[in-house]
C-alpha atoms as a PDB file:
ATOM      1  CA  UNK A   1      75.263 169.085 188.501  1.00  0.00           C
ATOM      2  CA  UNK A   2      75.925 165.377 187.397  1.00  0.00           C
ATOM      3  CA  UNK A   3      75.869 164.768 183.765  1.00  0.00           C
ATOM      4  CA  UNK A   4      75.500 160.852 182.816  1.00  0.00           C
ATOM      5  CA  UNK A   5      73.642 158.594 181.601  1.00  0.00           C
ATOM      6  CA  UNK A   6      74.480 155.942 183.997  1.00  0.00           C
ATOM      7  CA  UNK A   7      72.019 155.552 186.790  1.00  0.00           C
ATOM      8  CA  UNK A   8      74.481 153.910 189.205  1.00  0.00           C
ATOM      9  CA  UNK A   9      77.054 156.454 188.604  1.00  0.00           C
ATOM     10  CA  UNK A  10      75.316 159.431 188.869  1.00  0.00           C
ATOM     11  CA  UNK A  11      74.075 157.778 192.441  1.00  0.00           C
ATOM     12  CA  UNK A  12      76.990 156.797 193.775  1.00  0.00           C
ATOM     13  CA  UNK A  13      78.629 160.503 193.059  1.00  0.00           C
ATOM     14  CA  UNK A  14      75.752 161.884 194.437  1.00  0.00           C
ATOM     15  CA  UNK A  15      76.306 159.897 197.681  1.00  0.00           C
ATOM     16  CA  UNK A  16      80.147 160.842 197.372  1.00  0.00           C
ATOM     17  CA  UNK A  17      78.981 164.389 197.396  1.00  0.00           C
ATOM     18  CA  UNK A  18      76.411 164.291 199.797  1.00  0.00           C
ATOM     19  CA  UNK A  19      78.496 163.067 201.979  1.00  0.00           C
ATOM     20  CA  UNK A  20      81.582 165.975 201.809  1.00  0.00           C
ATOM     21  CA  UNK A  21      79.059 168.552 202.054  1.00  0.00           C
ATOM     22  CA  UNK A  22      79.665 169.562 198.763  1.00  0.00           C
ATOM     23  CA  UNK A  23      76.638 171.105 197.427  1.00  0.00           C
ATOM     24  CA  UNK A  24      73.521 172.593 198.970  1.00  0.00           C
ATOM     25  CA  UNK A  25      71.632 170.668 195.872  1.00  0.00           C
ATOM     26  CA  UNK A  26      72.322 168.560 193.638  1.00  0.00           C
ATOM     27  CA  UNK A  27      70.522 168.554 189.926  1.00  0.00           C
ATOM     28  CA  UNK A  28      70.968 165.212 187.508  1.00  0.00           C
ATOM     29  CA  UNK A  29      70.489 164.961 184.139  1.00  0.00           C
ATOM     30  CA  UNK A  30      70.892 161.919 182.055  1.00  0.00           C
ATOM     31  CA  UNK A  31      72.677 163.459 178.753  1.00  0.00           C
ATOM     32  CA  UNK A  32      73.950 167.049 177.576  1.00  0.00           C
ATOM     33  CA  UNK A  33      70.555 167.518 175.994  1.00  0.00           C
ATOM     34  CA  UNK A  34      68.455 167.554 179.202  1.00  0.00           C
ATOM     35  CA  UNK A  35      71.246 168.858 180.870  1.00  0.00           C
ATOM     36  CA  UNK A  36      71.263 172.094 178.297  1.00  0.00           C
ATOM     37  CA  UNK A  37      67.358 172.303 178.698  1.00  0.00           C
ATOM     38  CA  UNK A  38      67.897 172.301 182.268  1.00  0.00           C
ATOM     39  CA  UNK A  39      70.390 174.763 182.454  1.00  0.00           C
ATOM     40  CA  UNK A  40      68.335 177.089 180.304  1.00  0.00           C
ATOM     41  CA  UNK A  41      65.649 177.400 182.521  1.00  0.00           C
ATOM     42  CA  UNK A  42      67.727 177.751 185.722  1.00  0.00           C
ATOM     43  CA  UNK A  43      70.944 179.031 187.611  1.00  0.00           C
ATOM     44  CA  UNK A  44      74.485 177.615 186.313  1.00  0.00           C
ATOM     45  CA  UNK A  45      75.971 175.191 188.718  1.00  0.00           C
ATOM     46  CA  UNK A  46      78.986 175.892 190.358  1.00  0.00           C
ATOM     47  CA  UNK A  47      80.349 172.887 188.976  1.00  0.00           C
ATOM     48  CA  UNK A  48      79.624 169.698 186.636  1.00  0.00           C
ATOM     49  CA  UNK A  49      80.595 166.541 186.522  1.00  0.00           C
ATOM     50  CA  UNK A  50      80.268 165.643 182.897  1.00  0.00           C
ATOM     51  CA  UNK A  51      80.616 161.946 181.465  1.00  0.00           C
ATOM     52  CA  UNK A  52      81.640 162.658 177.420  1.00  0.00           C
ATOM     53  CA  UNK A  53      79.865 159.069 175.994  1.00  0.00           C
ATOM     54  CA  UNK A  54      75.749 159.568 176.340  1.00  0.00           C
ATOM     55  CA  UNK A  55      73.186 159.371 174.021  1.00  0.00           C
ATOM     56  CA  UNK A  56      71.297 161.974 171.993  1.00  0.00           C
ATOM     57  CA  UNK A  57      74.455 165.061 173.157  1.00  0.00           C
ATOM     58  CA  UNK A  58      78.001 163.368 174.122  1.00  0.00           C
ATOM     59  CA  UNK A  59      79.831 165.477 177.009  1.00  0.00           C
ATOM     60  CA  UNK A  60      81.975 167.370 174.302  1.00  0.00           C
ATOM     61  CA  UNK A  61      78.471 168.426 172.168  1.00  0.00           C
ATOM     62  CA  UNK A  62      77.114 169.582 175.522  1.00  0.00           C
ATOM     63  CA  UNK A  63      80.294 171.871 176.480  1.00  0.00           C
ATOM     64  CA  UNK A  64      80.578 172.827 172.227  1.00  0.00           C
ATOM     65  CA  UNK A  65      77.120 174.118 173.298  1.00  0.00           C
ATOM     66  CA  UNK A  66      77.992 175.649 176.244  1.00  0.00           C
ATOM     67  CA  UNK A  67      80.299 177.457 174.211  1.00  0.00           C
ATOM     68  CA  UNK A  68      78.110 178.201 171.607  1.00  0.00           C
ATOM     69  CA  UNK A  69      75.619 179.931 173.654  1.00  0.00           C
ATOM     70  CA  UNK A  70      78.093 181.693 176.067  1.00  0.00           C
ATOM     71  CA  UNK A  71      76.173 180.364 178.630  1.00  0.00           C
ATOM     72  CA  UNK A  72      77.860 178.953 181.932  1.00  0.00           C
ATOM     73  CA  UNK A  73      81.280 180.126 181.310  1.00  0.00           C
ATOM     74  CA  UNK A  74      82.154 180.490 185.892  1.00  0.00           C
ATOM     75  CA  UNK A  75      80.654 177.297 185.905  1.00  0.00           C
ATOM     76  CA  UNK A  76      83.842 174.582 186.452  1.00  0.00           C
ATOM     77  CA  UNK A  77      83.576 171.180 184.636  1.00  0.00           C
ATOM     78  CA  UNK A  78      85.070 168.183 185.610  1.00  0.00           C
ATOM     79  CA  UNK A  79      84.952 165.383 183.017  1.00  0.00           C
ATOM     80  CA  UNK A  80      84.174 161.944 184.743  1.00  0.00           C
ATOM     81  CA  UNK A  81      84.432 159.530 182.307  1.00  0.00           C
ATOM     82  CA  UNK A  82      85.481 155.936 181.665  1.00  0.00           C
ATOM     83  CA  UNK A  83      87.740 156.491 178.814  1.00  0.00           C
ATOM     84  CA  UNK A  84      91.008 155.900 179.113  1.00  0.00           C
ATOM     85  CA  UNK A  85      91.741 157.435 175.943  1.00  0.00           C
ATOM     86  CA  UNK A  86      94.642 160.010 175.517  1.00  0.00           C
ATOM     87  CA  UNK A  87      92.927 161.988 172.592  1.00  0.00           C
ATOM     88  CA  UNK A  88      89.562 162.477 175.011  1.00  0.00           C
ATOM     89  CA  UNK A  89      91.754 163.857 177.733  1.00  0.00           C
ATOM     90  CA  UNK A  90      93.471 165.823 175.439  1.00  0.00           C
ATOM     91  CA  UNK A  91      90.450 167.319 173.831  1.00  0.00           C
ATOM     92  CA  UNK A  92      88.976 167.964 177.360  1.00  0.00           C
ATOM     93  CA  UNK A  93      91.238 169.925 178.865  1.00  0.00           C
ATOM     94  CA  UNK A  94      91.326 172.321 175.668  1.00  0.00           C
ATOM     95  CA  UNK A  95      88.354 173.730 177.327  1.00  0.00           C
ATOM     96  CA  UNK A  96      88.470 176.797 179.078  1.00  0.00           C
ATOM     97  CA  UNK A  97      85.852 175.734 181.631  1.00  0.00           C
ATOM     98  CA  UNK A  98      87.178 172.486 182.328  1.00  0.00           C
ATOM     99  CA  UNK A  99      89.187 172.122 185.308  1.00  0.00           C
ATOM    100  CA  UNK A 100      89.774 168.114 185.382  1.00  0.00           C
ATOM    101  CA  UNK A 101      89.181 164.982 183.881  1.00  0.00           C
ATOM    102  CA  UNK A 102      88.743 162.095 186.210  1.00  0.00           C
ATOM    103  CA  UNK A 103      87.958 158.036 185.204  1.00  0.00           C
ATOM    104  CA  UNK A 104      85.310 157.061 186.948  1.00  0.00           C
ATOM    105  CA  UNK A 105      84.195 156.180 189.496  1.00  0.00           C
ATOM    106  CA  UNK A 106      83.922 159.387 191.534  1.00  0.00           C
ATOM    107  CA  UNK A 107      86.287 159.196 194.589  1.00  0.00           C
ATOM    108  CA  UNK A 108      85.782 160.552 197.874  1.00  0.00           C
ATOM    109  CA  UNK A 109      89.301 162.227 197.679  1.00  0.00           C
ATOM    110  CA  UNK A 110      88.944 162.930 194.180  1.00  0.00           C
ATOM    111  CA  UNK A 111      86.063 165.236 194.944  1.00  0.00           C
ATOM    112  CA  UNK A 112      87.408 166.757 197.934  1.00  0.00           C
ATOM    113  CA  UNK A 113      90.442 168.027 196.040  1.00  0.00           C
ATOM    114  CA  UNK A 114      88.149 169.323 193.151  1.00  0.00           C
ATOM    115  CA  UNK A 115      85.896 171.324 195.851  1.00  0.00           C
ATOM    116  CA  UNK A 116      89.499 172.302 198.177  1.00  0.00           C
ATOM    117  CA  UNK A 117      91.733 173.143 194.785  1.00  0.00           C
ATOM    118  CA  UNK A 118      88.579 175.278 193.294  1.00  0.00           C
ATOM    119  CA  UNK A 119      86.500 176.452 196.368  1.00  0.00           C
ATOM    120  CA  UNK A 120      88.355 176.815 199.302  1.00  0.00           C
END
């Protein structure tokens, strides 16, 4: 799953992935919100790539949620973000679901090590 609100980001990863075989699907939602609503009404992902600055539910709000509900907890999160900041990272990685926190954007060998490290 690919959580971000940017349109060109969220397509380039999914070409990335498509690409490694990394998924039989792919789902895409455009913040945490429709990304909780989506995850409510269907299987956890195996993993998500979660951007933390959206609108309406930020990346942290979404995993908080996550949390909350004690819903997804085998599903692996990688943050994919474009902050740089130290305190984000920080925060992320506190997490017990999140495996990595990458700046965008998504690398071809950044997501082969995430699917080889986690799912070989």
């Amino acid at each position: 799953m690919l959580v971000d609100d940017d349109e060109a980001s969220n397509f380039l990863s999914r070409v990335i992935l498509d690409d490694i075989e990394a998924a039989r699907e792919i789902e895409v939602a455009e913040d945490g919100d429709i990304a909780c609503k989506m995850l409510d009404k269907n299987d956890c992902p195996d993993i998500i790539f979660l951007d933390i600055r959206m609108p309406r539910m930020s990346g942290f709000d979404f995993l908080n949620s996550l949390v909350k509900k004690g819903s997804c907890s085998k599903s692996k999160v990688v943050l994919l973000t474009s902050s740089f900041r130290k305190e984000d990272r920080e925060k992320a990685l506190q997490y017990q679901n999140v495996i990595d926190y990458l700046e965008k954007p998504l690398t071809e060998e950044a997501a082969q090590k995430v699917i080889d490290v986690y799912y070989s």
